[in-house]
C-alpha atoms as a PDB file:
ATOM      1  CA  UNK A   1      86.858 113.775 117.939  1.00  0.00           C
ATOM      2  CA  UNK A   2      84.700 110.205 118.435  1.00  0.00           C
ATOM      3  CA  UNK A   3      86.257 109.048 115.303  1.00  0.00           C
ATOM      4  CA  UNK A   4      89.839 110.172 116.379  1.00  0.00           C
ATOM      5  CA  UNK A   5      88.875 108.044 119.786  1.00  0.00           C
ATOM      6  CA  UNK A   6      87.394 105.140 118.204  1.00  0.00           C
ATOM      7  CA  UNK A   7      90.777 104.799 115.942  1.00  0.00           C
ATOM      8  CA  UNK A   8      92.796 105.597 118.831  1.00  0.00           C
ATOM      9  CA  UNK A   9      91.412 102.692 120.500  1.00  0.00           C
ATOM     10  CA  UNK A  10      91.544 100.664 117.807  1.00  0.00           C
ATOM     11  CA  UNK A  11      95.273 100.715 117.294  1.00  0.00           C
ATOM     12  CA  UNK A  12      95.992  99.948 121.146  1.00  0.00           C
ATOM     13  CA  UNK A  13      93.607  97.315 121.704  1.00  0.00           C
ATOM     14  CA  UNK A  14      95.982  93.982 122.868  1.00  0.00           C
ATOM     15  CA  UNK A  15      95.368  91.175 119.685  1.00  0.00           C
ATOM     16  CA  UNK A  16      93.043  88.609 120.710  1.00  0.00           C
ATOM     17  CA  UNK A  17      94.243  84.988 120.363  1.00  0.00           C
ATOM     18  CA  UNK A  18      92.369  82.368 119.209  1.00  0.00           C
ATOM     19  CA  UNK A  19      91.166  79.796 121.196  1.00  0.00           C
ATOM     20  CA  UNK A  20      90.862  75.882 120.444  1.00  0.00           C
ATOM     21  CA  UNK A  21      88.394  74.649 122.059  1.00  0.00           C
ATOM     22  CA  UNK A  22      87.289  70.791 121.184  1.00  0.00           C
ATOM     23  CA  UNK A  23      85.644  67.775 123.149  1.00  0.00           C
ATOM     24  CA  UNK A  24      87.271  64.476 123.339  1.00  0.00           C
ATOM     25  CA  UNK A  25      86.303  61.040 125.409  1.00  0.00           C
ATOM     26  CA  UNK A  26      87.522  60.578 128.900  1.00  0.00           C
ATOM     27  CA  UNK A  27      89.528  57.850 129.069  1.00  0.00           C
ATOM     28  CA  UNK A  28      91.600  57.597 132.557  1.00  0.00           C
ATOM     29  CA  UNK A  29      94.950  56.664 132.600  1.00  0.00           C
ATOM     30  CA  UNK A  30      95.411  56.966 129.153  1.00  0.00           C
ATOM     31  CA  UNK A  31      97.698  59.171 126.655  1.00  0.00           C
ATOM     32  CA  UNK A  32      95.008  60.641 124.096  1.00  0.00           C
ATOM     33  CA  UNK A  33      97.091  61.024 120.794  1.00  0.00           C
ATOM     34  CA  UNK A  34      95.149  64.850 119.876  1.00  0.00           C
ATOM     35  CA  UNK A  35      98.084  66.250 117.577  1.00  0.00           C
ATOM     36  CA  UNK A  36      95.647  69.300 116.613  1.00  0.00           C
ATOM     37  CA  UNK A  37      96.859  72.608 115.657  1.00  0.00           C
ATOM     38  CA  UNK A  38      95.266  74.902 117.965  1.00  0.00           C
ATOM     39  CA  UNK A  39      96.552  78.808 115.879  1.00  0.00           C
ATOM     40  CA  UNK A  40      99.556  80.817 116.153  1.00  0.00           C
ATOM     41  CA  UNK A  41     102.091  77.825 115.740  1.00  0.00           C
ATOM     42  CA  UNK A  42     101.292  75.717 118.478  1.00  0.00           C
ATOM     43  CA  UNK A  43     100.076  72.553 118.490  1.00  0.00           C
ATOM     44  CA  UNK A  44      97.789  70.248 121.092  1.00  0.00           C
ATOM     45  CA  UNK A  45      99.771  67.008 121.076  1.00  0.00           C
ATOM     46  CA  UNK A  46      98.434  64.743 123.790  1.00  0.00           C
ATOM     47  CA  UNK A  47      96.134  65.057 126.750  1.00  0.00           C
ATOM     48  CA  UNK A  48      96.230  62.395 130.179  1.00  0.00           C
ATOM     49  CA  UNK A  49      94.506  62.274 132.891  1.00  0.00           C
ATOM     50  CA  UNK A  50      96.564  60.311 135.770  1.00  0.00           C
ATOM     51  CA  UNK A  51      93.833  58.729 138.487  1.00  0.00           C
ATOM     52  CA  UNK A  52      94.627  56.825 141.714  1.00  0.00           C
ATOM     53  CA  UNK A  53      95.033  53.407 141.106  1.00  0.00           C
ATOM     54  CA  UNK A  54      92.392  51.106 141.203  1.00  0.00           C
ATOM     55  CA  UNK A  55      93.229  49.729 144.581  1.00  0.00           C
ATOM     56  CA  UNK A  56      92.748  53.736 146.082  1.00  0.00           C
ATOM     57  CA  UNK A  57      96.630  54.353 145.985  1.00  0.00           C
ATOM     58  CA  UNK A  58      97.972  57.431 144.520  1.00  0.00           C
ATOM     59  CA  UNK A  59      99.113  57.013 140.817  1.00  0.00           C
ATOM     60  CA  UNK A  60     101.576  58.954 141.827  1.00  0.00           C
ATOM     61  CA  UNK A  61     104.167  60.991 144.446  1.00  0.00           C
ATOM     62  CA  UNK A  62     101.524  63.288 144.725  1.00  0.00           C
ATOM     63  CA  UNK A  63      98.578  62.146 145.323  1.00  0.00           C
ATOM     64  CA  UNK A  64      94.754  64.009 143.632  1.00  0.00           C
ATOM     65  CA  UNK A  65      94.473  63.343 140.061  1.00  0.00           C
ATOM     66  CA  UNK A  66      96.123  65.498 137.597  1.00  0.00           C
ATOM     67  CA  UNK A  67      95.939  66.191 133.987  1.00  0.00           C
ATOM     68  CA  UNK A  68      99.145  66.008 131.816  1.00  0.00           C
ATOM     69  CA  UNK A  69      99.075  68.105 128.674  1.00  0.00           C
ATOM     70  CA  UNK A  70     101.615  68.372 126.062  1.00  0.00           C
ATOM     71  CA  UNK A  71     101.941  71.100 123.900  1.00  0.00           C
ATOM     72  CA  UNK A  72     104.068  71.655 121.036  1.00  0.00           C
ATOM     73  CA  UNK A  73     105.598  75.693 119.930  1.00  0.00           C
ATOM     74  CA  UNK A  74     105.902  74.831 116.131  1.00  0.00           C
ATOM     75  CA  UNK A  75     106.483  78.810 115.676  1.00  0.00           C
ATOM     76  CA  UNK A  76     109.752  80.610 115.522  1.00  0.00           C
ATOM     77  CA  UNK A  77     109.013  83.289 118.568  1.00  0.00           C
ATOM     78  CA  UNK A  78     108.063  82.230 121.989  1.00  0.00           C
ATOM     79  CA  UNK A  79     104.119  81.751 123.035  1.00  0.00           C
ATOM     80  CA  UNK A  80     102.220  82.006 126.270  1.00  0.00           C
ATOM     81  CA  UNK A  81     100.055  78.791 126.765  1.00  0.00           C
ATOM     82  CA  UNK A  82      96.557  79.221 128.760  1.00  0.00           C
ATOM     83  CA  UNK A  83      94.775  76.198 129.156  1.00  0.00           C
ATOM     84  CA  UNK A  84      91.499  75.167 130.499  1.00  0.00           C
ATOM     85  CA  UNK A  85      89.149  71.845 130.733  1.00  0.00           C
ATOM     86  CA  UNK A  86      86.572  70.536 132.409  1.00  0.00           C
ATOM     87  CA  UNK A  87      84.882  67.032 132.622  1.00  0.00           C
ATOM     88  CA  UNK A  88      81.111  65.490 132.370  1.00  0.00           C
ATOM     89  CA  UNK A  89      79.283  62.259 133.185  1.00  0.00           C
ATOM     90  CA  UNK A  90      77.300  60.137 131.098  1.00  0.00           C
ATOM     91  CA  UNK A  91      74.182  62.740 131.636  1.00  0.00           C
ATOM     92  CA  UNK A  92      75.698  66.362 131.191  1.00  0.00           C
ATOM     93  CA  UNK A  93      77.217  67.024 134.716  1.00  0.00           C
ATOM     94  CA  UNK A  94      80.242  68.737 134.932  1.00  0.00           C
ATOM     95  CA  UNK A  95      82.012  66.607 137.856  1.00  0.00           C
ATOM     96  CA  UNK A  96      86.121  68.004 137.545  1.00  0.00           C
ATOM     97  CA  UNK A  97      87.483  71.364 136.365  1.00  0.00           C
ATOM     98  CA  UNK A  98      91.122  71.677 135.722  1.00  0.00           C
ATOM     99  CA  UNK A  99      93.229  74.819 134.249  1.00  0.00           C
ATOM    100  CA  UNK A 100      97.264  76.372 134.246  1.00  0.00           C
ATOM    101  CA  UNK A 101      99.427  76.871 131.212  1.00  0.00           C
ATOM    102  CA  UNK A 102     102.494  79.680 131.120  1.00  0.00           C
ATOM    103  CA  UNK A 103     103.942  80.764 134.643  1.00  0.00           C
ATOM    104  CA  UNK A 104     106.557  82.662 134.165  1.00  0.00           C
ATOM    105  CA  UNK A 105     108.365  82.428 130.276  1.00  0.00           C
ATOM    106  CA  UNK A 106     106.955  81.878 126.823  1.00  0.00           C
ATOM    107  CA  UNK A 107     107.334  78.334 125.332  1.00  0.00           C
ATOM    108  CA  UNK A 108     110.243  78.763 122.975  1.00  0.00           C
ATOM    109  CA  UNK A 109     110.008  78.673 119.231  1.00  0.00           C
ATOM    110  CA  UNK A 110     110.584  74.650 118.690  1.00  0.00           C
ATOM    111  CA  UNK A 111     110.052  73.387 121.735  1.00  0.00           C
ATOM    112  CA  UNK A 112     107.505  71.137 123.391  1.00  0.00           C
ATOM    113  CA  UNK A 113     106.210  71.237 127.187  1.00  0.00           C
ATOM    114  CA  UNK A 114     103.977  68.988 129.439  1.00  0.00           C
ATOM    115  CA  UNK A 115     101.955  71.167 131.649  1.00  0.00           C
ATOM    116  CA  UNK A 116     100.598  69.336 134.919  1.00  0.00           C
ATOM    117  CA  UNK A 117      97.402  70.514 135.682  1.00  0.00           C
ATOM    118  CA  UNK A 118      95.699  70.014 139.121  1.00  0.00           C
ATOM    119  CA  UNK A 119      92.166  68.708 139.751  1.00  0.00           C
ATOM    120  CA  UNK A 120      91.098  69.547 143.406  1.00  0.00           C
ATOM    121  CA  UNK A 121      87.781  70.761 144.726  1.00  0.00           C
ATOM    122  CA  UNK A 122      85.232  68.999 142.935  1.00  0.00           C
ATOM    123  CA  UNK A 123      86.590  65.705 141.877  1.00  0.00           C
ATOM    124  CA  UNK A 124      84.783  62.577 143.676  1.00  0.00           C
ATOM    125  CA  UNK A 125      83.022  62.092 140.521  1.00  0.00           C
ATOM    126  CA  UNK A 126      85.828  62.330 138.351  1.00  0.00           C
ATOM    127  CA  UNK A 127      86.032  58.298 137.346  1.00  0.00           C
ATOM    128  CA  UNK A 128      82.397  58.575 136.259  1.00  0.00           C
ATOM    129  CA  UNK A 129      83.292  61.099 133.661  1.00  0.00           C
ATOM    130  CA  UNK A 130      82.398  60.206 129.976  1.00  0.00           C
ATOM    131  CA  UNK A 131      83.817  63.391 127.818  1.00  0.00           C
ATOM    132  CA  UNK A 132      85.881  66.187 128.347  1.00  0.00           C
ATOM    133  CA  UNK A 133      85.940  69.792 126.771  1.00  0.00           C
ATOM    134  CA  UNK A 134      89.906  71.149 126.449  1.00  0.00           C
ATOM    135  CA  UNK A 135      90.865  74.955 125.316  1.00  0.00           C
ATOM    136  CA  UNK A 136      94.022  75.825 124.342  1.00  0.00           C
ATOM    137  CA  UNK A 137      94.846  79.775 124.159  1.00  0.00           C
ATOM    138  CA  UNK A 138      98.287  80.287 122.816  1.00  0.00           C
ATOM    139  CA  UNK A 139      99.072  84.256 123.035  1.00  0.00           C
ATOM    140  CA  UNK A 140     102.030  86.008 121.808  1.00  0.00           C
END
């Protein structure tokens, strides 16, 4: 009866996606070229993070800094994107989390997206950050 369970549960368990997980340098205001294949047909094809100017004004209509990254569906089906990062000084502190991906629909087979992720809370250290860590969960 165990065994009958065990396969049972076995054949129902949801598939687990791989995650792509890599660290990069943080470099403000700048388009980081990445194109890395992150599993599942979907690729990691640039990461930027937008800052307020250096004269304090927003860099842009809305104003907190943001991430911008785009992501490329090289598959034929549609994908779910999760994605997740977080940012560190010059000695180890994490000083700005950021995370978002797939609302609502899958990221069609072909077809590249820029997902425009907020940084709020912790962020007054942000321009003091040296590297960043970036996951990329595409799902099925």
């Amino acid at each position: 009866m165990v065994l009958v369970g065990a396969l049972t549960l076995g054949i129902f368990a949801p598939a687990r996606a791989e995650t792509f997980s890599k660290a990069y340098e943080f470099q403000p205001n700048t388009v980081l070229q990445v194109n890395a294949d992150v599993g599942n047909g979907v690729r990691l094809d640039s990461v930027e993070f937008v800052l307020s100017k250096d004269d304090g004004s927003p860099a842009g209509l809305f104003a907190g800094p943001k991430v911008k990254v785009t992501v490329s569906n090289l598959a034929e089906s549609g994908r779910k994107i999760g994605i997740a990062l977080a940012v560190a000084d010059a000695e180890n502190r994490l000083v700005a989390v950021a995370s978002g991906g797939t609302k609502l629909f899958p990221l069609r087979g072909g077809r590249q997206i820029v997902y425009t992720l907020d940084i709020d809370g912790v962020m007054n250290e942000l321009p003091r950050g040296t590297a960043f860590r970036i996951s990329v969960e595409p799902r099925p």
